[in-house]
Protein backbone atom coordinates (compact mmCIF):
# COMPACT_ATOMS: atom_id res chain seq x y z
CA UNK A 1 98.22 93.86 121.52
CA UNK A 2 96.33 92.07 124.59
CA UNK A 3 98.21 90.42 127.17
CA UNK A 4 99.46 87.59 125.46
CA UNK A 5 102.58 88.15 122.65
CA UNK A 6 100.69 85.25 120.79
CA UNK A 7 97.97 85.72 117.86
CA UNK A 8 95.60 83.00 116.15
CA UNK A 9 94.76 82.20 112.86
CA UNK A 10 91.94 79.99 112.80
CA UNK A 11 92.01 77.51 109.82
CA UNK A 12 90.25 73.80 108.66
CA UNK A 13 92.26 70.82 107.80
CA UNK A 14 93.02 71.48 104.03
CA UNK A 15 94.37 75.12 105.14
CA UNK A 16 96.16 73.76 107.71
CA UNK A 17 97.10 70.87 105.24
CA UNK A 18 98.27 73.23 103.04
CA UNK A 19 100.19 75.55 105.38
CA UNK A 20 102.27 72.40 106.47
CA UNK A 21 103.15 71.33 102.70
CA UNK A 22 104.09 74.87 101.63
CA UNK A 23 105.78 76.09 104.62
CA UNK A 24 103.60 78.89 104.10
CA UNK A 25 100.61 81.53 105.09
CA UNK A 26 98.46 82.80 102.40
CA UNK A 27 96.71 86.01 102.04
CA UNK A 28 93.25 86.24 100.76
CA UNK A 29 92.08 88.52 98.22
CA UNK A 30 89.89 91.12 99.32
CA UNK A 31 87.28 90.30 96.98
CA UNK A 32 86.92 86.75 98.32
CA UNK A 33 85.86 87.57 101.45
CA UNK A 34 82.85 86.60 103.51
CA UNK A 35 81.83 89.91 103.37
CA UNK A 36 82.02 91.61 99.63
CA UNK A 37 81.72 94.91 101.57
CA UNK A 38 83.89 94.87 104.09
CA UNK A 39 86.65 97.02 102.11
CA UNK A 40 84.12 99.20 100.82
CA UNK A 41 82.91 100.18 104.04
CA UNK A 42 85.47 101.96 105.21
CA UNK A 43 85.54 104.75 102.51
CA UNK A 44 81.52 104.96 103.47
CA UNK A 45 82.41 105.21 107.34
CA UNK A 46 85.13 107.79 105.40
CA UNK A 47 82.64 109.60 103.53
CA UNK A 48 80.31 110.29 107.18
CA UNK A 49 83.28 111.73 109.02
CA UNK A 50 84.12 114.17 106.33
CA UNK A 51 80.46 115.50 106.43
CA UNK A 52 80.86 115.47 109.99
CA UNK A 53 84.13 117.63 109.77
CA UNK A 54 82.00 119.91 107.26
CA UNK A 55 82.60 123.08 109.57
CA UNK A 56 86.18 123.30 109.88
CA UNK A 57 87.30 122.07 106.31
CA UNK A 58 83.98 123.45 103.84
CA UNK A 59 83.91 121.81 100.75
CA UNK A 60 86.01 118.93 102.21
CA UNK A 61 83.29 116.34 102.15
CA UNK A 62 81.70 117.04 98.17
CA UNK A 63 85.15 116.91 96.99
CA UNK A 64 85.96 113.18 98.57
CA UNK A 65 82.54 112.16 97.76
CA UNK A 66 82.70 113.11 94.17
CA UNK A 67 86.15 111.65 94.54
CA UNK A 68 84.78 108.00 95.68
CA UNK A 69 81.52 108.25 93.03
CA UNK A 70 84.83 107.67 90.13
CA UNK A 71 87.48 105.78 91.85
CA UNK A 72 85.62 103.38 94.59
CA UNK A 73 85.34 100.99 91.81
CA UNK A 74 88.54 101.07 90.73
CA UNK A 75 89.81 100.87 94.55
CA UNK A 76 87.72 97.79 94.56
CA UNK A 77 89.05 95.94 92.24
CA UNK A 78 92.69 96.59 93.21
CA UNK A 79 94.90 93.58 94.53
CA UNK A 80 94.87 93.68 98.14
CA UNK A 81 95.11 90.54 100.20
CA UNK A 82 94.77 89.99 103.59
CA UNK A 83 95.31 87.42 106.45
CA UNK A 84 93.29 87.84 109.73
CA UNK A 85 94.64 86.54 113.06
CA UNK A 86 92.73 87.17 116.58
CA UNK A 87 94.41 87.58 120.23
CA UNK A 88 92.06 84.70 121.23
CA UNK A 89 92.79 81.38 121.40
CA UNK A 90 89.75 79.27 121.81
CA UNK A 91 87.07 81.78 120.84
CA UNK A 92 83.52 79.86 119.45
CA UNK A 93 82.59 82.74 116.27
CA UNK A 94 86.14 82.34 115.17
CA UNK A 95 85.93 78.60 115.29
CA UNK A 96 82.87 78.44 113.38
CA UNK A 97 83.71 81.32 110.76
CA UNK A 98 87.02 79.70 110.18
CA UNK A 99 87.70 76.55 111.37
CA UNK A 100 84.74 74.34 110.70
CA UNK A 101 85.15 70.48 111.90
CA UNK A 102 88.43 69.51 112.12
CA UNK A 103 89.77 73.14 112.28
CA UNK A 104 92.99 74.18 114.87
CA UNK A 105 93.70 77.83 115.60
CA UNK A 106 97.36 78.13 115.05
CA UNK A 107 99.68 80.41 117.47
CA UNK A 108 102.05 82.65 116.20
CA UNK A 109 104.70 85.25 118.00
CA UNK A 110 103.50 88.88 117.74
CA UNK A 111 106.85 89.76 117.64
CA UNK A 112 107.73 87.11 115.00
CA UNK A 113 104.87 88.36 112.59
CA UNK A 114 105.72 91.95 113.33
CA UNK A 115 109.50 90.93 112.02
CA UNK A 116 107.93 89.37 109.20
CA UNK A 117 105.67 92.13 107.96
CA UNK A 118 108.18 94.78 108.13
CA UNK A 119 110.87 92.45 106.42
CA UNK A 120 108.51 91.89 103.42
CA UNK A 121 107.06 95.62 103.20
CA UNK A 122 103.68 94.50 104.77
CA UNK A 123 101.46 96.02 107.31
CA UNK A 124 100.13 94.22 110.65
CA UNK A 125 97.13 96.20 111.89
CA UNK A 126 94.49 95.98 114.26
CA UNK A 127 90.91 96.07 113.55
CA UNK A 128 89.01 99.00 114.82
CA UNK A 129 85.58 98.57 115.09
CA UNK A 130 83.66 101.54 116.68
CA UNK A 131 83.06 104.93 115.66
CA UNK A 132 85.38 106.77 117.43
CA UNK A 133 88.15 104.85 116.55
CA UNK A 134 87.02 105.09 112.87
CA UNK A 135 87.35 109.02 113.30
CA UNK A 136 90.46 109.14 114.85
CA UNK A 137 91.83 106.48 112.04
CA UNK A 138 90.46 109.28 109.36
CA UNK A 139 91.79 112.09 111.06
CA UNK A 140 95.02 110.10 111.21
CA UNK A 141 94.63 109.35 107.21
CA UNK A 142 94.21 113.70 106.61
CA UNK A 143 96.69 114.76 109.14
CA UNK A 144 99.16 112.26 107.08
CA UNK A 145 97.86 114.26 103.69
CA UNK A 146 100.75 116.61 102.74
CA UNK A 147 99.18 120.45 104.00
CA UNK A 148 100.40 122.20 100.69
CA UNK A 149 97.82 121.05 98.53
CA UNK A 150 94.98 121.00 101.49
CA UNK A 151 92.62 123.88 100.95
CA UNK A 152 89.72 124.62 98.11
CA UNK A 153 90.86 125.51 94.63
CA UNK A 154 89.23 128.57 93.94
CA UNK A 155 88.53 128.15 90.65
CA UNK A 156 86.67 124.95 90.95
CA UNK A 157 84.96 125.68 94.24
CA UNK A 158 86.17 121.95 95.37
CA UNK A 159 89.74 120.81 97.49
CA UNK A 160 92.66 120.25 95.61
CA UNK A 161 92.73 117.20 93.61
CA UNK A 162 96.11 116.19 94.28
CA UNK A 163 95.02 116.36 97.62
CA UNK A 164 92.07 114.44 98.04
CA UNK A 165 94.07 111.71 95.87
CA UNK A 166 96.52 111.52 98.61
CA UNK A 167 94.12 111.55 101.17
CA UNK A 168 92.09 108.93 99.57
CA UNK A 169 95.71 106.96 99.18
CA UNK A 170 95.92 106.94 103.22
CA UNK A 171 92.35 105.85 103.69
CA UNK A 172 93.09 102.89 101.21
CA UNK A 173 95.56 101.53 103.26
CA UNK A 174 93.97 101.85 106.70
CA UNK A 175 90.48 100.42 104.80
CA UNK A 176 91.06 96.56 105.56
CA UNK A 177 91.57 97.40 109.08
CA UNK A 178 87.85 99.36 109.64
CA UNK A 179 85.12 96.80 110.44
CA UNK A 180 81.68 97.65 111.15
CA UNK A 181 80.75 97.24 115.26
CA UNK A 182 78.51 94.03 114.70
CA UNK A 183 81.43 92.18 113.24
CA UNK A 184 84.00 92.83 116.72
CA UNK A 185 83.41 90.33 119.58
């Protein structure tokens, strides 16, 4: 978090309309974003650093690439929602993304959202937008990967499946959170 304990979701009337009337903030589906391939990217950005990581885990990178060629769809199209909020208060590509004529950017209390997303099982993340963090965010996702499965199989020349699921598992739920470098301000 910045220096302020306060983040902004930028909305138009009829959000904010409806925010009022339902007491309520709403998560959008992941598939009705602006960008349609803003989820997807992260499992590409994913796909990179395992070639990059090709000399101290062989086989690491054909095994989560064959992985993603059969389940990327499938991760796709499962229900995810989000709901974005920035640490700035007044900024001009939020207000015209978001707000339109009319819009407000509403404050909320880090602290009070953090309370609410653990209460209700949900996950407050920041964006990470550059390349190194996007590493360190994969690393993160393999170093979380149980180590007992971790290794090739022998007989199929390719990492264990169970553990390339799992890994795959972690990257999913980091994946909202990685946004390509032209989208950060």
């Amino acid at each position: 978090m910045g220096n302020s304990d306060t983040l902004y979701h930028y909305t138009n009337s009829k959000g904010l309309l409806g925010i009022l009337e339902e007491r309520a903030l709403h998560a959008t589906s992941l598939h009705c974003l602006n960008d349609s391939t803003e989820f997807s990217y992260a499992f590409h950005v994913t796909q990179r650093i395992t070639e990059e990581l090709s000399g101290e885990h062989p086989g690491l990178s054909e095994s989560v690439k064959s992985a993603l060629e059969t389940r990327l769809r499938t991760y796709l199209w499962q229900s995810r929602f989000v709901a974005c909020f920035s640490e700035e208060g007044d900024s001009l590509s939020q207000w015209r993304a978001y707000a339109g004529q009319g819009g407000v950017a509403l404050g909320f209390s880090f602290p009070a959202l953090e309370a609410i997303a653990k209460n209700n099982d949900l996950a407050l993340s920041r964006c990470i937008y550059t390349a190194d963090e996007h590493k360190q965010a994969v690393l993160q996702a393999l170093d979380a990967t149980p180590k007992k499965s971790r290794g090739l199989n022998a007989s199929t020349g390719r990492w264990n499946e169970r553990f390339i699921n799992e890994f795959l598992r972690n990257v999913r739920e980091i994946a909202a959170t990685i946004k390509h470098k032209s989208l950060q301000e």
